[in-house]
Protein backbone atom coordinates (compact mmCIF):
# COMPACT_ATOMS: atom_id res chain seq x y z
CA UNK A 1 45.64 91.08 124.19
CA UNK A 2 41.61 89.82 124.76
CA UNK A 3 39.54 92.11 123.10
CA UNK A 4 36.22 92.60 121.73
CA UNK A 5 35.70 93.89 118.16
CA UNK A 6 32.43 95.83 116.85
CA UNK A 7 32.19 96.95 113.56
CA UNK A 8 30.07 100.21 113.52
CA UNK A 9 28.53 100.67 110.01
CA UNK A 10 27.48 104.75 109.61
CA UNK A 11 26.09 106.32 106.62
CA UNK A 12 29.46 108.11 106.02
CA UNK A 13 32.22 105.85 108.04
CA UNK A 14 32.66 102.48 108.14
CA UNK A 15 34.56 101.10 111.37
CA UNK A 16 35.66 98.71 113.80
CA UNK A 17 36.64 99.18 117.42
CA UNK A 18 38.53 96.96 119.97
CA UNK A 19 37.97 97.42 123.11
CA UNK A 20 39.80 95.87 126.00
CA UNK A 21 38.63 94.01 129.35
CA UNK A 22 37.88 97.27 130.90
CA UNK A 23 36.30 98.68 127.87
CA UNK A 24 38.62 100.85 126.76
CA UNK A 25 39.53 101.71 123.05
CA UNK A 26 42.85 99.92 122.41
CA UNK A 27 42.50 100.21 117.97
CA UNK A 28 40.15 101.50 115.65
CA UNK A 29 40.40 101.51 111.70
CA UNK A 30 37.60 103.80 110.45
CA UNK A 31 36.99 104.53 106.56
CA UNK A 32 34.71 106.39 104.02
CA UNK A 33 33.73 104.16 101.01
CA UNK A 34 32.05 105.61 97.80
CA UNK A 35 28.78 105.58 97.42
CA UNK A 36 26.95 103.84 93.84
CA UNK A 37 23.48 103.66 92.33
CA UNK A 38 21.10 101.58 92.12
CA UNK A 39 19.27 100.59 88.67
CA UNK A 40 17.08 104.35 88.94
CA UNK A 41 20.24 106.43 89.19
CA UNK A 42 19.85 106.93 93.09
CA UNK A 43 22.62 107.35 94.75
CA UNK A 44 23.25 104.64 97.57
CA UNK A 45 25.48 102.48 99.11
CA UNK A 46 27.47 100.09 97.42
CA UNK A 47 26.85 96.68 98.79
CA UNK A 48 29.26 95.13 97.03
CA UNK A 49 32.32 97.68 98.14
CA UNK A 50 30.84 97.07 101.74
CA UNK A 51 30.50 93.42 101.99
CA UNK A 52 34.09 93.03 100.56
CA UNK A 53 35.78 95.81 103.10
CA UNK A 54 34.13 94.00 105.93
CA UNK A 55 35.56 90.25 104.93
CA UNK A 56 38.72 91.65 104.65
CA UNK A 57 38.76 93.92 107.59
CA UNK A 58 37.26 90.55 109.12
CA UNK A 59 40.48 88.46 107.76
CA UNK A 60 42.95 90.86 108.69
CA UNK A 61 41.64 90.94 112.13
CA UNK A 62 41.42 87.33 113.06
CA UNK A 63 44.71 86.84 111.08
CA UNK A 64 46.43 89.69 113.48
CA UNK A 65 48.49 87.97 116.45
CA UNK A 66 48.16 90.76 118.24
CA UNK A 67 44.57 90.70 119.55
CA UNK A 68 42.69 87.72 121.09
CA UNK A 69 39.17 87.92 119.56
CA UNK A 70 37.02 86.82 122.23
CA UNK A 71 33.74 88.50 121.38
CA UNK A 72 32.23 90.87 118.33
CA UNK A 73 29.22 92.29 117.81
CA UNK A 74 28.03 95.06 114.96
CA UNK A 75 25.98 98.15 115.17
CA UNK A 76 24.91 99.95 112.16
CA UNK A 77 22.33 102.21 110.61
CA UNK A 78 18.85 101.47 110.22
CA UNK A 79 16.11 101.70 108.00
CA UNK A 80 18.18 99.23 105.23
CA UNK A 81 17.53 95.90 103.97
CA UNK A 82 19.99 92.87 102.29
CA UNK A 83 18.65 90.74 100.36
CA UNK A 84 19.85 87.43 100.15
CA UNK A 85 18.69 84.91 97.23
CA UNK A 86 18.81 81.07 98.01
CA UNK A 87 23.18 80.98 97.35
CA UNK A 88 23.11 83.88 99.76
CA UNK A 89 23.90 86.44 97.59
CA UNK A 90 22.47 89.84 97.78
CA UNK A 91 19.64 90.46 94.82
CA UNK A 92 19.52 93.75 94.87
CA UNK A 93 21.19 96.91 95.36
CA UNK A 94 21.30 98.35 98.82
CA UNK A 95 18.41 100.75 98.57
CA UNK A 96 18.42 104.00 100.17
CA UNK A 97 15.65 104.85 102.64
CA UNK A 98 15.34 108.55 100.73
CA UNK A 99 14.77 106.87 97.89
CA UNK A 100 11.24 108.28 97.01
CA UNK A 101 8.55 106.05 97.53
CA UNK A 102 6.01 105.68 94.57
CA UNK A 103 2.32 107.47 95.63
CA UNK A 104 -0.26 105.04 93.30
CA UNK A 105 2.19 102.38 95.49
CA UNK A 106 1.17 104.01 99.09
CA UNK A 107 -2.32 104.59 98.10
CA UNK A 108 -2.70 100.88 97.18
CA UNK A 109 -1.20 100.15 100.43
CA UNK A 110 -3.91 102.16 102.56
CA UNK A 111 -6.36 101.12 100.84
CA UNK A 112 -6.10 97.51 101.22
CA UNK A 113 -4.77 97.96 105.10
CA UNK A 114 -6.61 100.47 106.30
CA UNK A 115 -6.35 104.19 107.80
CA UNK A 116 -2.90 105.17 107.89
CA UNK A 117 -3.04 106.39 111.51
CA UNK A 118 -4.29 103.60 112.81
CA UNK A 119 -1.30 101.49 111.10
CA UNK A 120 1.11 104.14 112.30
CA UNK A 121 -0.24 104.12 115.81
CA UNK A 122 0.09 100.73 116.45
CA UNK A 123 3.65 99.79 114.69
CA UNK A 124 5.01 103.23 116.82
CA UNK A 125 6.33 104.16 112.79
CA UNK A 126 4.98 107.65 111.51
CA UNK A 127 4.41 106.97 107.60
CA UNK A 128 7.90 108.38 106.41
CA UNK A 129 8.24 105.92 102.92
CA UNK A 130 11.32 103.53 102.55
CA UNK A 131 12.34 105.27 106.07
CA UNK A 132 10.20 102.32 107.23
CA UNK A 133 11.92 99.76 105.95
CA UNK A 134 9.09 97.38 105.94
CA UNK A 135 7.24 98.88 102.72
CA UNK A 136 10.78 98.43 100.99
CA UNK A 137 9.35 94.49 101.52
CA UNK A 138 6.10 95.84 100.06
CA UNK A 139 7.16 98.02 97.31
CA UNK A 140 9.52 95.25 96.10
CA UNK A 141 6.68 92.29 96.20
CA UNK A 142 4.48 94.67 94.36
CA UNK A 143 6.94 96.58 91.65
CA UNK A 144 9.47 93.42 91.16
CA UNK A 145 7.79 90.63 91.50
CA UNK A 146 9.94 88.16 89.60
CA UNK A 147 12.71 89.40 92.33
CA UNK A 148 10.89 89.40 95.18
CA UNK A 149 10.06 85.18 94.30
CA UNK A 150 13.71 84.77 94.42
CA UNK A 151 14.28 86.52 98.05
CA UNK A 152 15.29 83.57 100.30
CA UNK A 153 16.48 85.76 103.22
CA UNK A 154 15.71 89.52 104.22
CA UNK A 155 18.48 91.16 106.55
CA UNK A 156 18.77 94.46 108.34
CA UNK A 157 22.08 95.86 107.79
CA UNK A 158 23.52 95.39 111.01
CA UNK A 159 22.18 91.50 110.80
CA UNK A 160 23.65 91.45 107.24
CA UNK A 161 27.33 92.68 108.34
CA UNK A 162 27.24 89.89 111.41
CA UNK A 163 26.22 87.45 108.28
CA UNK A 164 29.23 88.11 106.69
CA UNK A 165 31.79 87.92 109.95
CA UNK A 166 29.92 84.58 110.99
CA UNK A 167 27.62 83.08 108.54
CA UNK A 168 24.55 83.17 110.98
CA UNK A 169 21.49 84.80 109.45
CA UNK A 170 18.76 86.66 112.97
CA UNK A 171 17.04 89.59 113.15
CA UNK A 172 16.89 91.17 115.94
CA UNK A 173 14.18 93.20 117.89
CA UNK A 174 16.40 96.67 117.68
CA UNK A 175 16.11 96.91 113.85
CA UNK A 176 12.69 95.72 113.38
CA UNK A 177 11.83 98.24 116.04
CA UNK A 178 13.10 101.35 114.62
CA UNK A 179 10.81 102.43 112.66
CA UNK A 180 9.94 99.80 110.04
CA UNK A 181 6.09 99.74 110.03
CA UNK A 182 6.84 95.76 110.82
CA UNK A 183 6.24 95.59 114.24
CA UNK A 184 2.87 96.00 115.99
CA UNK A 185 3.50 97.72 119.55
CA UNK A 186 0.19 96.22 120.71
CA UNK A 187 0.58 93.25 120.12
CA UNK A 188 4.40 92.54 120.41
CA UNK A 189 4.49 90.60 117.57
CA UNK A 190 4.72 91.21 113.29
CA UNK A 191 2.06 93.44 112.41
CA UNK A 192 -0.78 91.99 110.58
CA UNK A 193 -0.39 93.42 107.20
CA UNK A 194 3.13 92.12 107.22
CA UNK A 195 0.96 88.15 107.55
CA UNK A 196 -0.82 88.75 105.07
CA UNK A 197 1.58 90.01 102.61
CA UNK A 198 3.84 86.78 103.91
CA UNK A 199 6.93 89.29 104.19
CA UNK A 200 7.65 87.75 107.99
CA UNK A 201 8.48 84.40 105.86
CA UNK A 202 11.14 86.27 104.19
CA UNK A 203 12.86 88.14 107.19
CA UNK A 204 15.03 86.07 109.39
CA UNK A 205 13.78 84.61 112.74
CA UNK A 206 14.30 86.48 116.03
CA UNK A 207 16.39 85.54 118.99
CA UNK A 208 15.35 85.79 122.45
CA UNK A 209 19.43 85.12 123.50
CA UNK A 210 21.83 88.23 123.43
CA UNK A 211 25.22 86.39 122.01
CA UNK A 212 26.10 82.55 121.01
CA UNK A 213 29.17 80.95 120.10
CA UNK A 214 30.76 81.80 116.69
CA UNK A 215 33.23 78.78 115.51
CA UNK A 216 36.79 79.89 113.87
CA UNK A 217 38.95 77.08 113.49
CA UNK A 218 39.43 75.65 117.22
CA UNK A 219 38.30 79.08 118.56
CA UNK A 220 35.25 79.90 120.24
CA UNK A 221 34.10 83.81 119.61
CA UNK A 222 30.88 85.32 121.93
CA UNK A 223 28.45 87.07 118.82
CA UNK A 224 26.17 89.07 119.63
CA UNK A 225 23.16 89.66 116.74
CA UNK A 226 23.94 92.76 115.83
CA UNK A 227 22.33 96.20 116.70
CA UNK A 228 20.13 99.00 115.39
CA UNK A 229 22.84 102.50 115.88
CA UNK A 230 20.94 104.64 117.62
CA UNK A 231 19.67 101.39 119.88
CA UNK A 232 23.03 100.53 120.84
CA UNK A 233 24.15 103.89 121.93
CA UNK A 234 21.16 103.94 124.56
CA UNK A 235 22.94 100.41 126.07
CA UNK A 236 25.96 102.13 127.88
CA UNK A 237 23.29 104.57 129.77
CA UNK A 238 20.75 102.05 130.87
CA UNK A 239 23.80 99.55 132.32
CA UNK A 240 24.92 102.51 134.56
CA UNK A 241 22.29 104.44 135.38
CA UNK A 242 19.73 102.81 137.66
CA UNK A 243 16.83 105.50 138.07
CA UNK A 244 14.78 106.34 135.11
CA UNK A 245 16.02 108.78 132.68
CA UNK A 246 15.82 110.39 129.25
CA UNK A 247 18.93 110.36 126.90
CA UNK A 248 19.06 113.64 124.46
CA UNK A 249 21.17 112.60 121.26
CA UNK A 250 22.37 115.51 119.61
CA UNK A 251 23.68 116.02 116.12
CA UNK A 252 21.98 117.17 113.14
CA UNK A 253 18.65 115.16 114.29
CA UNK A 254 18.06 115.59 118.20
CA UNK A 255 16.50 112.28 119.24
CA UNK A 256 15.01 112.25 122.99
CA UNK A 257 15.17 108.38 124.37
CA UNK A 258 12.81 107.29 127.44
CA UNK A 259 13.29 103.55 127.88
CA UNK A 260 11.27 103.45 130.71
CA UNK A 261 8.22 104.61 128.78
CA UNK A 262 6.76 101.80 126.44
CA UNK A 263 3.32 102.06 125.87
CA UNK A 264 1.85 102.82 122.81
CA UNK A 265 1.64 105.91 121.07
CA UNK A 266 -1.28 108.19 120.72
CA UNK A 267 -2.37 110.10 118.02
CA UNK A 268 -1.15 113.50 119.33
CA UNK A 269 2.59 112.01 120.32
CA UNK A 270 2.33 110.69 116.07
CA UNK A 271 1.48 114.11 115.02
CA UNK A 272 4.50 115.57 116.53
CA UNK A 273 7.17 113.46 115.03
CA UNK A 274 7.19 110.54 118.28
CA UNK A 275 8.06 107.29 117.62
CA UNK A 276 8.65 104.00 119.14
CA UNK A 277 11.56 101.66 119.32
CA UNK A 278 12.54 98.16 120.79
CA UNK A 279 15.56 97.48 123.18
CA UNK A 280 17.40 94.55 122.35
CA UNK A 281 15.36 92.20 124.70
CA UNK A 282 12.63 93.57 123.00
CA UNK A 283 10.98 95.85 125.36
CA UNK A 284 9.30 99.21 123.89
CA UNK A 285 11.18 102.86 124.15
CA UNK A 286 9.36 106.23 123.10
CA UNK A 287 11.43 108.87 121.62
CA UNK A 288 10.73 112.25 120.05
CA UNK A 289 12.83 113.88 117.13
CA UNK A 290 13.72 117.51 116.60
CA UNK A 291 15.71 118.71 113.32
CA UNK A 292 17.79 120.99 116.15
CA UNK A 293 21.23 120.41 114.37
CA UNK A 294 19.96 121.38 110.79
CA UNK A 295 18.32 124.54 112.18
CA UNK A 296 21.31 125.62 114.25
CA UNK A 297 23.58 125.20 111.36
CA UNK A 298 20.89 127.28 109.25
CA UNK A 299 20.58 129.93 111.52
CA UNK A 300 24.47 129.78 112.34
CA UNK A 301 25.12 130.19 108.34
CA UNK A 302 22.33 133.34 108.47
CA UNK A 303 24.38 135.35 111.91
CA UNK A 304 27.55 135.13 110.26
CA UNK A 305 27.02 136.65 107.01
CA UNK A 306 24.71 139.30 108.70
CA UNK A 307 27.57 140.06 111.32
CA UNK A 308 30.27 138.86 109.14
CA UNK A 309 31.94 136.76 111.85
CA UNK A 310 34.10 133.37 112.02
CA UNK A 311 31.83 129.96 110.84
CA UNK A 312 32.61 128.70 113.96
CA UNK A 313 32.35 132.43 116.56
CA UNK A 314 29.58 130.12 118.14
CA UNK A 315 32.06 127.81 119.79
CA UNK A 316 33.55 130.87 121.72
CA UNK A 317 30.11 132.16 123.27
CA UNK A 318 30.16 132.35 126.78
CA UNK A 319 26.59 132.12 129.11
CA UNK A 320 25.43 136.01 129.21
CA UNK A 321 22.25 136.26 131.40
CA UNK A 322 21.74 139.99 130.56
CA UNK A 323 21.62 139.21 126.74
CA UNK A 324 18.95 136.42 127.61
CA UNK A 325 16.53 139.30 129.73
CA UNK A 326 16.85 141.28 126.57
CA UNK A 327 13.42 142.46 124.56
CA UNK A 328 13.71 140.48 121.19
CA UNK A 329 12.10 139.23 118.11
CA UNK A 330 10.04 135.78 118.10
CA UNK A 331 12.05 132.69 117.11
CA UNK A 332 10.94 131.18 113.76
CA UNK A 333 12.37 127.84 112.57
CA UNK A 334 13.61 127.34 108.64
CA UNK A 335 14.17 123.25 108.67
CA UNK A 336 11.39 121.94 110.61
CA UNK A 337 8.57 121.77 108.27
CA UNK A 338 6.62 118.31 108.53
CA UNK A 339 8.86 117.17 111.69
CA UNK A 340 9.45 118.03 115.56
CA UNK A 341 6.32 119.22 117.97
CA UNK A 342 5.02 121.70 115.21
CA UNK A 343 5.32 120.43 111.93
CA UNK A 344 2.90 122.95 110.42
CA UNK A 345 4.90 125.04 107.48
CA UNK A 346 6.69 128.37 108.69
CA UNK A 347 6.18 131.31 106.60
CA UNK A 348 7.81 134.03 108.93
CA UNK A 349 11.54 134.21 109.05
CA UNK A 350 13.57 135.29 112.36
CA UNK A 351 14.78 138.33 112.20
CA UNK A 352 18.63 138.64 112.81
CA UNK A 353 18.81 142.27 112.11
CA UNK A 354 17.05 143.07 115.06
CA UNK A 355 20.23 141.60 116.92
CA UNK A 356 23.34 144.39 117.95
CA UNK A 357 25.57 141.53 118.31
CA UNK A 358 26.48 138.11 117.15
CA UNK A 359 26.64 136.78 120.64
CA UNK A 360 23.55 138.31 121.15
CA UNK A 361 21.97 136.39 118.15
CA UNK A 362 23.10 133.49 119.18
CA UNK A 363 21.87 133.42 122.74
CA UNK A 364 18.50 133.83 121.23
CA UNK A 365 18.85 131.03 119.04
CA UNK A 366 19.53 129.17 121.88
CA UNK A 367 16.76 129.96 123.35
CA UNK A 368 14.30 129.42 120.91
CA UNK A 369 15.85 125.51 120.18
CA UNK A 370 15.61 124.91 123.75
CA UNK A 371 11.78 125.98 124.55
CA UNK A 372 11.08 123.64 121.16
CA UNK A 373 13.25 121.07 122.58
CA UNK A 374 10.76 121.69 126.16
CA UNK A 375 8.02 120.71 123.93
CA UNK A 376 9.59 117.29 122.52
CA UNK A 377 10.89 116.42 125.81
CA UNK A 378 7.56 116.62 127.37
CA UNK A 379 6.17 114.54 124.48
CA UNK A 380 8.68 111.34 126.06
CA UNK A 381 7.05 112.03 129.47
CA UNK A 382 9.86 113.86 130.65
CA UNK A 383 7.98 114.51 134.13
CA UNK A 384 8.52 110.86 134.81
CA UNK A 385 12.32 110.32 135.48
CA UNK A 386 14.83 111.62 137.29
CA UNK A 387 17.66 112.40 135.09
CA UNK A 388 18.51 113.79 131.88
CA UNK A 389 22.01 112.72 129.98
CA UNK A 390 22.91 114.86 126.66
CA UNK A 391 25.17 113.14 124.72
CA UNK A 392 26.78 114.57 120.82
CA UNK A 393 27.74 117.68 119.82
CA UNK A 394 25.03 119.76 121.92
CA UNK A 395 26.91 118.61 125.12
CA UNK A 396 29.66 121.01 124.74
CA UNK A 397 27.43 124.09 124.43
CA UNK A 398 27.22 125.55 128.10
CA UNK A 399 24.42 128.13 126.64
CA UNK A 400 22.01 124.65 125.53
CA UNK A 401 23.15 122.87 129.28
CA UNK A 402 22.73 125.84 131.14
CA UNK A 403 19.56 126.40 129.63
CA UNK A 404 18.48 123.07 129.44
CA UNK A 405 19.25 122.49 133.63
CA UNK A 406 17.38 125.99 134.15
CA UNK A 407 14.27 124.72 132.36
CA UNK A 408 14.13 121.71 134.62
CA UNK A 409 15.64 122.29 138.28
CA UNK A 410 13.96 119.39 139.72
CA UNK A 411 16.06 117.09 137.27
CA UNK A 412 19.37 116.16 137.47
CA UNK A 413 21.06 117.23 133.92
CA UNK A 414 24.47 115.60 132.92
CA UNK A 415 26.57 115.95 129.68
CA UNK A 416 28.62 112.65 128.46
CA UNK A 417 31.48 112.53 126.13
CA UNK A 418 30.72 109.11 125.04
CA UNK A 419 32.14 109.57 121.36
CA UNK A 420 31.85 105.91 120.91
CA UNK A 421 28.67 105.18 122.79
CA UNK A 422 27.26 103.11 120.08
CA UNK A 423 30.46 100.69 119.79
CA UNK A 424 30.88 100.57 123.62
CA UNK A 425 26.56 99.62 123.58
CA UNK A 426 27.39 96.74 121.15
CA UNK A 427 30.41 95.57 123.66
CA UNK A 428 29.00 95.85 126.09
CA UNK A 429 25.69 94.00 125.27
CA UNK A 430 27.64 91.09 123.65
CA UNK A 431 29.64 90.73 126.54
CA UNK A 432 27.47 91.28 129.52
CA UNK A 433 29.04 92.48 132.55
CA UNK A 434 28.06 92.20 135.51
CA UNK A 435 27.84 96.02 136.24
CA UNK A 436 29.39 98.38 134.12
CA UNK A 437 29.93 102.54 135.24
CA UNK A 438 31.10 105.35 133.42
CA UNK A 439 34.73 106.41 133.85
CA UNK A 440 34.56 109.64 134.15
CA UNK A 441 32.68 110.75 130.98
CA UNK A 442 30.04 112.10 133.01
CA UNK A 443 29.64 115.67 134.17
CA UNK A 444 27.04 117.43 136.10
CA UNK A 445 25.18 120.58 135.02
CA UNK A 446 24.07 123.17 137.70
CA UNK A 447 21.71 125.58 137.09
């Protein structure tokens, strides 16, 4: 069977997929590895335990008679770095980006580069520490020195795992885009503190090319470069849908996605937690983050020990318009201090007991997510496309669609199940059909 394999590298699972010709999932293998720590006693992955379970998932595969590996590709998480000394091997540990990032550090940084707005503005990356993987460069140069000398090659993770499955070392315009501080957005090329720190010597050069020809033995095998996650997943969306849109990914983080806006941000889109990022042929994408998930599942926890139902009553909520005309208390948010459209800390605290129900709770919850959610969306230029697709776990909640389709009639609103949407992206972009549609994933919501 002729399939196409992407391995699809998450914090918590490691996996591969094969898909078919027609893009369906014909095997998957998915596993959780153990985590280690690196020489502070912060917890992180363990790049050793991952570069071995991908050569051997990698051996097993093109060992397996059953599947014809024509094409593979990787997507995987962002904001991580591999590097490689000059016999390839990693040097370091696999830091993680919540590993605190030393102040005396950042304020050498500004101070030699300049306001820290400015910087932000222009490389799209709000200042968020080792989240922008760039000052992990930075802070190793400046706190390891005698390491940093030996650094031959500097991979993104997803560039890293493709390393390992075919020995080519790229980066690619998805992971220096998301939020790495190393990419200036106004000039479309690296920033110019990354010059003059010489950290663009270290990193890998870019490809213009989506895929080239991977040798095994006699066999020919399409690659692809490797993909930022939440990058990929965007890929399935803009190959079907022709008029511009925004895509809402929903989980714990809800990240809005407008590929069709790329200009630069300003300093009020920076203040309320926007950010840019780079399609894989390098053009810019503006997106806006909300902690929705976290402060659902807060809220969630708070309604069911007040009303002492189920964990999960939620899931069993049906639409009630008379609970949404009801008189009730303000909505304030727990988990969004410093992030989303109003970052400012909360002091108030919603007040449940003012609920006679549950369901009633809930609905207001709802509705207090949503008319934040208004706020980010409009952040992404919402007024400028056509069509909004919610993909994630928010996609099954008919009170967030039916809310979300009231909010904007002039839209069209659809909900995906697209649980693999960032393993079908990296398919699909390594493969390049001609056209590509959704098989029936896609539903409509009225409102």
């Amino acid at each position: 069977m002729k399939v196409t394999a992407v391995f699809d590298i998450g914090r918590t699972n490691k996996k591969y997929v094969l898909f078919n010709e027609k893009y369906d999932i014909v095997h998957e293998f998915s596993e959780s590895l153990p985590e280690t720590v690196d020489e502070d006693g912060f917890p992180t992955e363990d790049c050793e335990l991952l570069t071995k379970w991908v050569q051997d998932r990698w051996a097993e595969l093109l060992a397996n008679p059953e599947f014809d590996i024509k094409a593979v590709n990787v997507a995987g998480y962002g904001a991580s770095l591999v590097h490689l000394d000059a016999a390839n091997r990693p040097l370091t540990p696999l830091y993680s980006y919540l590993k605190p990032f030393p102040e005396e550090l950042l304020k050498q940084f500004y101070s030699t580069y300049g306001d820290p707005t400015r910087i932000s503005l222009q490389t799209g990356s709000p200042a968020m520490g080792m989240l922008n993987s760039g000052m992990q460069l930075y802070w190793l140069k400046h706190t390891k020195p005698e390491i940093y000398s030996q650094i031959a090659t500097t991979l993104h993770l997803p560039q890293y795992i493709l390393y390992l499955l075919t020995g080519r070392k790229v980066s690619d315009y998805t992971s220096l885009g998301c939020h790495t501080a190393l990419w200036s957005f106004e000039m479309w090329d690296y920033h110019e503190w990354v010059k003059q720190e010489g950290i663009h010597k270290k990193l890998a050069p870019v490809l213009a090319s989506s895929s080239f020809i991977y040798r095994h033995g006699d066999k020919g095998i399409q690659s692809g470069f490797g993909l930022h996650d939440s990058s990929s997943a965007l890929i399935p969306y803009r190959m079907a849908v022709k008029k511009p849109f925004v895509l809402l990914s929903t989980g714990t983080w809800c990240i809005n996605f407008n590929s069709f806006a790329s200009k630069p941000l300003t300093s009020y889109q920076l203040e309320r937690d926007c950010m840019n990022y780079l399609t894989p042929e390098g053009s810019g994408v503006t997106a806006s983050r909300l902690f929705m998930g976290r402060e659902h599942d807060y809220q969630v926890a708070r309604i069911v020990e007040y009303f002492k139902v189920a964990p999960d009553f939620y899931k069993n909520v049906a639409f009630d318009e008379a609970i949404l005309q009801q008189d009730t208390p303000k909505f304030y948010t727990a988990c969004m201090t410093g992030n989303g459209p109003f970052p400012e800390p909360n002091t108030q605290e919603w007040q449940i007991s003012a609920f006679s129900s549950a369901e009633a709770a809930y609905h207001h919850l709802l509705k207090g997510l949503t008319e934040l959610l208004f706020v980010s969306l409009d952040l992404v230029n919402i007024k400028d496309v056509h069509a909004i697709y919610v993909d994630g776990g928010f996609a099954r909640n008919e009170i967030f669609t039916k809310l979300l389709a009231r909010h904007y009639p002039n839209h069209k609103v659809y909900v995906s199940d697209l649980p693999y949407a960032t393993s079908l992206g990296a398919a699909l972009h390594v493969t390049r059909p001609q056209t590509y549609e959704f098989a029936g994933e896609i539903r409509e919501i009225k409102p």
